[in-house]
Structures are given as structure tokens and as C-alpha cells.
Protein backbone atom coordinates (compact mmCIF):
# COMPACT_ATOMS: atom_id res chain seq x y z
CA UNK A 1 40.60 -7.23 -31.33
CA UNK A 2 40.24 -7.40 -27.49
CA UNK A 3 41.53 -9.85 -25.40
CA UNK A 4 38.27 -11.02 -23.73
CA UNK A 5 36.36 -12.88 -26.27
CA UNK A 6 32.59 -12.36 -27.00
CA UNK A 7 30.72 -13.45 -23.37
CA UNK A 8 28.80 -16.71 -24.22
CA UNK A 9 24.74 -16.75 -24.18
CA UNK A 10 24.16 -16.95 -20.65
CA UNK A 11 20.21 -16.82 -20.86
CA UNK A 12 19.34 -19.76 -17.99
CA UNK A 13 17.25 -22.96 -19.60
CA UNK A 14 14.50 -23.80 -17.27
CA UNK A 15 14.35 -27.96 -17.60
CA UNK A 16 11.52 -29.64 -15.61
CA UNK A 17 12.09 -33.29 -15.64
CA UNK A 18 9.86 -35.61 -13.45
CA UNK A 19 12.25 -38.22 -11.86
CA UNK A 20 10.80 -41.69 -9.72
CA UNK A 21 11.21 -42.01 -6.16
CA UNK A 22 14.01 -44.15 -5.77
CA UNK A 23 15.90 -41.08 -7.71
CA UNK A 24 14.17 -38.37 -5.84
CA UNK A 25 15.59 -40.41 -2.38
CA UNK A 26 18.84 -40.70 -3.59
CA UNK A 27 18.67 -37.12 -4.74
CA UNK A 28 17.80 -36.09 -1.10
CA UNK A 29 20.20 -38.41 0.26
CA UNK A 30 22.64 -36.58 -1.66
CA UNK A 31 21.82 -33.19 -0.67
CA UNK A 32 22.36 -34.61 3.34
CA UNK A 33 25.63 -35.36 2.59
CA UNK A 34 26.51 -32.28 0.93
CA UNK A 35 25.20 -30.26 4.18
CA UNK A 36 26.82 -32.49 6.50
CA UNK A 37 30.37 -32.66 4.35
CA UNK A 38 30.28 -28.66 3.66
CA UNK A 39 28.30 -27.47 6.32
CA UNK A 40 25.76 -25.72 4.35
CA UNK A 41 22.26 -26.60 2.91
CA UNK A 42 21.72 -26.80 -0.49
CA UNK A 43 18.44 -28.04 -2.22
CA UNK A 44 18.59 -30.58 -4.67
CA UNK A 45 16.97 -28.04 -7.52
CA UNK A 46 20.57 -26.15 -6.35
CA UNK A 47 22.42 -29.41 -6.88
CA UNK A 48 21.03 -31.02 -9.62
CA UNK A 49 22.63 -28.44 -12.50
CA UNK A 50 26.00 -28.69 -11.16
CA UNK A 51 25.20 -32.83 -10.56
CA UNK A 52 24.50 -32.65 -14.57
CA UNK A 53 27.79 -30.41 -15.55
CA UNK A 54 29.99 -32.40 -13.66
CA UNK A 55 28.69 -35.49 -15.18
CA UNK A 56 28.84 -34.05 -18.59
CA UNK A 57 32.22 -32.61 -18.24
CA UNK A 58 33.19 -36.74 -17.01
CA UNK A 59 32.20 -38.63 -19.98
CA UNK A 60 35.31 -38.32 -22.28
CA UNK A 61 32.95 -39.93 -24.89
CA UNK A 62 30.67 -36.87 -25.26
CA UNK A 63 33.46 -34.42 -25.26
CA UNK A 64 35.01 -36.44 -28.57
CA UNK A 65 31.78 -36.46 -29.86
CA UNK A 66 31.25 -32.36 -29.16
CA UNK A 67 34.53 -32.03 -30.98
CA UNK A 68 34.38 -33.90 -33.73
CA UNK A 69 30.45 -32.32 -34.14
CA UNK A 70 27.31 -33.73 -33.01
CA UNK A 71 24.25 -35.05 -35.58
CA UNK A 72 22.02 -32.08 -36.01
CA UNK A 73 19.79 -32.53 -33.43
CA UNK A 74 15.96 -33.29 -34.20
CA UNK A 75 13.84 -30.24 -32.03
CA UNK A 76 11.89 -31.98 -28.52
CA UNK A 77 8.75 -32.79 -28.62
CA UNK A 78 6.71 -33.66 -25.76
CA UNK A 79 6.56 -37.38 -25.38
CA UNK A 80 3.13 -39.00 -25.96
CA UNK A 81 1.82 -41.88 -23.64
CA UNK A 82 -1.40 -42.86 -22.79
CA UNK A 83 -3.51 -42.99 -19.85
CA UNK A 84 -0.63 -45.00 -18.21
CA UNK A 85 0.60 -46.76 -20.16
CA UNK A 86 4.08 -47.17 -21.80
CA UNK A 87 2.51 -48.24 -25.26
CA UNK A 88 4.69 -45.56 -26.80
CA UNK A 89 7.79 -46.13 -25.07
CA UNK A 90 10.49 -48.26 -26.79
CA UNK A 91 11.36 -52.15 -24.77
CA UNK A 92 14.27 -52.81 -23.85
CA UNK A 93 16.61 -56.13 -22.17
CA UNK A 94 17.09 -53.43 -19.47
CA UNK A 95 13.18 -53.90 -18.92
CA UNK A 96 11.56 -56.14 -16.15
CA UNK A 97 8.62 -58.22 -16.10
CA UNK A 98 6.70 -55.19 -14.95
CA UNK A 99 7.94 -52.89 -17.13
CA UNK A 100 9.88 -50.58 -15.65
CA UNK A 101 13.43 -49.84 -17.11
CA UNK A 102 16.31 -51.28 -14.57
CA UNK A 103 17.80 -48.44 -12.75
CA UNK A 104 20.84 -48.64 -10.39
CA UNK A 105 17.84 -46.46 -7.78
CA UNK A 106 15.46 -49.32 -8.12
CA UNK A 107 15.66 -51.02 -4.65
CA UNK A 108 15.40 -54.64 -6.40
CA UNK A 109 19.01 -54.12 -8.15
CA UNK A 110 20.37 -51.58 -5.87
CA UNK A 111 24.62 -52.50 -6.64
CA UNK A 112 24.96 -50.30 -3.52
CA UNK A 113 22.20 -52.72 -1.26
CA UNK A 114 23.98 -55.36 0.85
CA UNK A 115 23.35 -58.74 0.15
């Protein structure tokens, strides 16, 4: 038996995800800061997978779960909606009068927003 285990699957996952623009700002506003702490420019595509592992990594919850084994998980499915509408999507108290989930990005509930 070697030392050096098996290498992992390292085949990249291309994830498209459509995000609103209160996200996509911060997102950009993030990627500023990066160049002007580091020096160097980095899109936010570049950012956004090591944004997501460093989260991940963070939530002591999820690793408990990943050790004590995760639910099988069901295989995705693209989401239905119709013509714009969010008939399919599930309410919740998050939800405002005009539908739209609350969001720390939404500029109406911004905890970052000075008051």
C-alpha cells in the first residue's frame, strides 16, 4: 500500500446559478476589495467557488451532518415557474408583500445600510 492515497475525482462541476442584483453588486463590490486589499484582479466567476468553499468549510453544522451521513439526496431537476410568476415556489414569513424572499442584499433590510 502506498503512502499517497487514491487522488480524489477532480473532474470540475460547471454550476450556472442566476443571482439578483443586489447580490450581483455586492458580488462586484467584493471583487473591488479583493483587488484593492491584494493588489490583483480577480473576477467574481474566480471568486465565487472559493466564496462557496470557505463558506462550506464555516458551517460546523454541515460538517456534523457530512460525518454523521447526509439523506440520500433526491437528483436536481430544473425548477418549474411560469411566465413570471412564483406560483410554484414555496411562501415563506421571510416573504414580503411583494413577494420577494428577504435577503440581507435587498436594499430595504440592508443590516449593513445606516439608519
Amino acid at each position: 500500500m502506498l503512502k499517497l492515497a487514491k487522488l480524489p475525482d477532480r473532474t470540475p462541476a460547471k454550476i450556472t446559478v442566476t443571482v439578483g442584483a443586489d447580490l450581483n453588486q455586492a458580488l462586484k463590490d467584493y471583487a473591488a476589495l479583493y483587488r484593492a486589499t491584494y493588489g490583483e484582479a480577480e473576477t467574481v466567476a474566480e471568486l465565487i467557488p472559493y466564496m462557496l468553499e470557505a463558506f462550506l468549510v464555516s458551517d460546523r453544522s454541515f460538517a456534523k451532518a457530512r460525518k454523521e451521513g447526509l439523506p440520500e439526496a433526491e437528483p436536481e431537476r430544473p425548477a418549474r415557474r411560469g411566465r413570471g410568476s412564483r406560483a410554484s415556489a414555496p411562501e415563506t414569513e421571510a416573504d414580503d408583500a411583494s413577494g420577494r424572499s428577504a435577503s440581507p442584499f435587498s436594499s430595504s433590510a440592508s443590516p449593513m445600510q445606516e439608519t
